[in-house]
Protein backbone atom coordinates (compact mmCIF):
# COMPACT_ATOMS: atom_id res chain seq x y z
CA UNK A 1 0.00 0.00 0.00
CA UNK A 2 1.63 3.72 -0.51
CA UNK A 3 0.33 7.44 -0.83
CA UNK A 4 -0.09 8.71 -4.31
CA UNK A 5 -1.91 11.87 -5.44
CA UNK A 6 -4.59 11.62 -8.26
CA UNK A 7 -2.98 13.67 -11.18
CA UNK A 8 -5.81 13.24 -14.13
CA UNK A 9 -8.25 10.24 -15.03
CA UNK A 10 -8.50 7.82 -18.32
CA UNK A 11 -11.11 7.51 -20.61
CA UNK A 12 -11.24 4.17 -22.63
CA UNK A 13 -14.36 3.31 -24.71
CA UNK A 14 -12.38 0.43 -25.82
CA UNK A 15 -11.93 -2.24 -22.94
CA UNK A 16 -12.45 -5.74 -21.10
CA UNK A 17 -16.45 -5.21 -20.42
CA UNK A 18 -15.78 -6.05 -17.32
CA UNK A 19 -14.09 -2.74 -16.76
CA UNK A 20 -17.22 -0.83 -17.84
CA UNK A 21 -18.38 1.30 -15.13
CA UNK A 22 -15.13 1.55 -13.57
CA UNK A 23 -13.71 4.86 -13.02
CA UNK A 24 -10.18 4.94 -13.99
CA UNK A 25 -7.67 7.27 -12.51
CA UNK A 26 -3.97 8.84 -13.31
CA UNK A 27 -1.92 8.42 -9.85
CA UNK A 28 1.36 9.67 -8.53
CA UNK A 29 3.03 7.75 -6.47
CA UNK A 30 4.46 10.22 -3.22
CA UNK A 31 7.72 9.75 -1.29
CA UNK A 32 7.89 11.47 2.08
CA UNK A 33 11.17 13.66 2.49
CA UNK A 34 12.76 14.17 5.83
CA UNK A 35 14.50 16.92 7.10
CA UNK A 36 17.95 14.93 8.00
CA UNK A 37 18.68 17.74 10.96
CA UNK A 38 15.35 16.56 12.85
CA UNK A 39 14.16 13.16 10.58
CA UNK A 40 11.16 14.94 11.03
CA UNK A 41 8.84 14.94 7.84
CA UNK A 42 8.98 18.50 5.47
CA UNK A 43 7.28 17.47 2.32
CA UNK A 44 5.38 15.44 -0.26
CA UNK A 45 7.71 14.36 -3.21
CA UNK A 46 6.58 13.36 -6.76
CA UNK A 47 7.98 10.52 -7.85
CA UNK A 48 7.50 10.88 -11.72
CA UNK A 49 5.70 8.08 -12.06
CA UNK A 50 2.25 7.60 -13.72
CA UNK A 51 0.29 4.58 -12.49
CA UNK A 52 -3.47 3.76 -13.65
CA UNK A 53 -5.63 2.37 -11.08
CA UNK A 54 -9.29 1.79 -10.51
CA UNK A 55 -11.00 3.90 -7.53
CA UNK A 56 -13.75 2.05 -5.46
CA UNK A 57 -13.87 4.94 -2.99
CA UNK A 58 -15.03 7.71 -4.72
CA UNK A 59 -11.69 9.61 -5.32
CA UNK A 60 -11.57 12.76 -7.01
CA UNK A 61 -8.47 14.45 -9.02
CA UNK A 62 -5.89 16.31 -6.82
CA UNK A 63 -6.67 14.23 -3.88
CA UNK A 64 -4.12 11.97 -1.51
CA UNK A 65 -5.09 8.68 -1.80
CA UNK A 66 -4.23 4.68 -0.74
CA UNK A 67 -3.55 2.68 -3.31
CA UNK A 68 -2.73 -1.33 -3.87
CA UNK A 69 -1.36 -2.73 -5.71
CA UNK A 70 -0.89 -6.96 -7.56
CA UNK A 71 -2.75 -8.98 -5.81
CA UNK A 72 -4.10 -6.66 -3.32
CA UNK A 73 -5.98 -5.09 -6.12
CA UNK A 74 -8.22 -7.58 -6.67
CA UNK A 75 -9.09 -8.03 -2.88
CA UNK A 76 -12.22 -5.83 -2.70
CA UNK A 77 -15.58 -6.46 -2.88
CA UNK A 78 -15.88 -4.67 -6.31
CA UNK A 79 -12.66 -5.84 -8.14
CA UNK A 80 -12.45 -9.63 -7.19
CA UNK A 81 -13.54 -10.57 -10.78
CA UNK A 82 -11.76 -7.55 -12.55
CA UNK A 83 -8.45 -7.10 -14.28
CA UNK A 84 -6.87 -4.91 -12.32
CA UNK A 85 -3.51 -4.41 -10.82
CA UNK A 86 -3.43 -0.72 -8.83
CA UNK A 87 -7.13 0.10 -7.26
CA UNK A 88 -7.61 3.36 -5.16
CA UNK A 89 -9.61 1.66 -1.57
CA UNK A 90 -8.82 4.91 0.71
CA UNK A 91 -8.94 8.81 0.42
CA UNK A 92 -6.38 10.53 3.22
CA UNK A 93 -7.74 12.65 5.47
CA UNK A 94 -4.36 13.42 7.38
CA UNK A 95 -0.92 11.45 7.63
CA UNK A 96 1.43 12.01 10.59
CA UNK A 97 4.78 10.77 11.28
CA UNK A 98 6.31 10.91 14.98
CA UNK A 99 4.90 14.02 16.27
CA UNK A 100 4.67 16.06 12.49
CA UNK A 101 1.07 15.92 10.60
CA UNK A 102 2.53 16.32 7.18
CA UNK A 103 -0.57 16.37 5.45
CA UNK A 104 -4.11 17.52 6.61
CA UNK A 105 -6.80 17.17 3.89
CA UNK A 106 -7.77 20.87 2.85
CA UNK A 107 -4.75 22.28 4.13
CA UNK A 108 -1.56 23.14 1.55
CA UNK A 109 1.00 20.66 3.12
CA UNK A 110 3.85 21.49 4.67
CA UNK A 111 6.50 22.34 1.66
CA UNK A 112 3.95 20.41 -0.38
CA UNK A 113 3.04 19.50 -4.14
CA UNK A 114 -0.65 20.36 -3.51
């Protein structure tokens, strides 16, 4: 499981009907950077990466997000019987490390990529 940020979504009218009805999202994997004077948290880091995964939650673009991936993926109630190999199954609503929240939903984080 890892934090990513939904970047943009995927339209495909061409697909495995099992995958109709399934919104498809463009996610970023994140990498938490530490200040190395206090190992303390200081900000979100893109990663580059583009990774298209299937949201069960109700996800919307620029959001933080959990997201699984192999055979995780097809672990849920919805995607047992689908193709899929990355599905969204939790939207953040704050992430702390030792004593720093470094991201609050609704709030810019700290030295973030909101």
């Amino acid at each position: 499981m890892f934090l990513a940020r939904v970047t943009g979504h995927v339209v495909a009218t061409q697909k495995d009907k099992t995958l109709n009805g399934q919104k498809l999202f463009v996610v970023e994997p994140l990498n938490v950077k530490y200040n190395e004077a206090t190992n303390e948290p200081s900000t979100l880091g893109n990663t580059g990466r583009a990774i298209v995964a299937l949201d069960v939650v109700g996800a919307g673009e620029g959001q933080l997000v959990l997201v699984v991936q192999g055979s995780s993926a097809r672990m849920t109630e919805q995607t047992k019987h689908l193709p899929a190999d990355a599905v969204i199954i939790g939207i953040v609503d704050s992430a702390r490390y030792g004593t720093t929240t470094f991201y609050q939903a609704g709030e810019q984080e700290i030295g973030g990529t909101q």
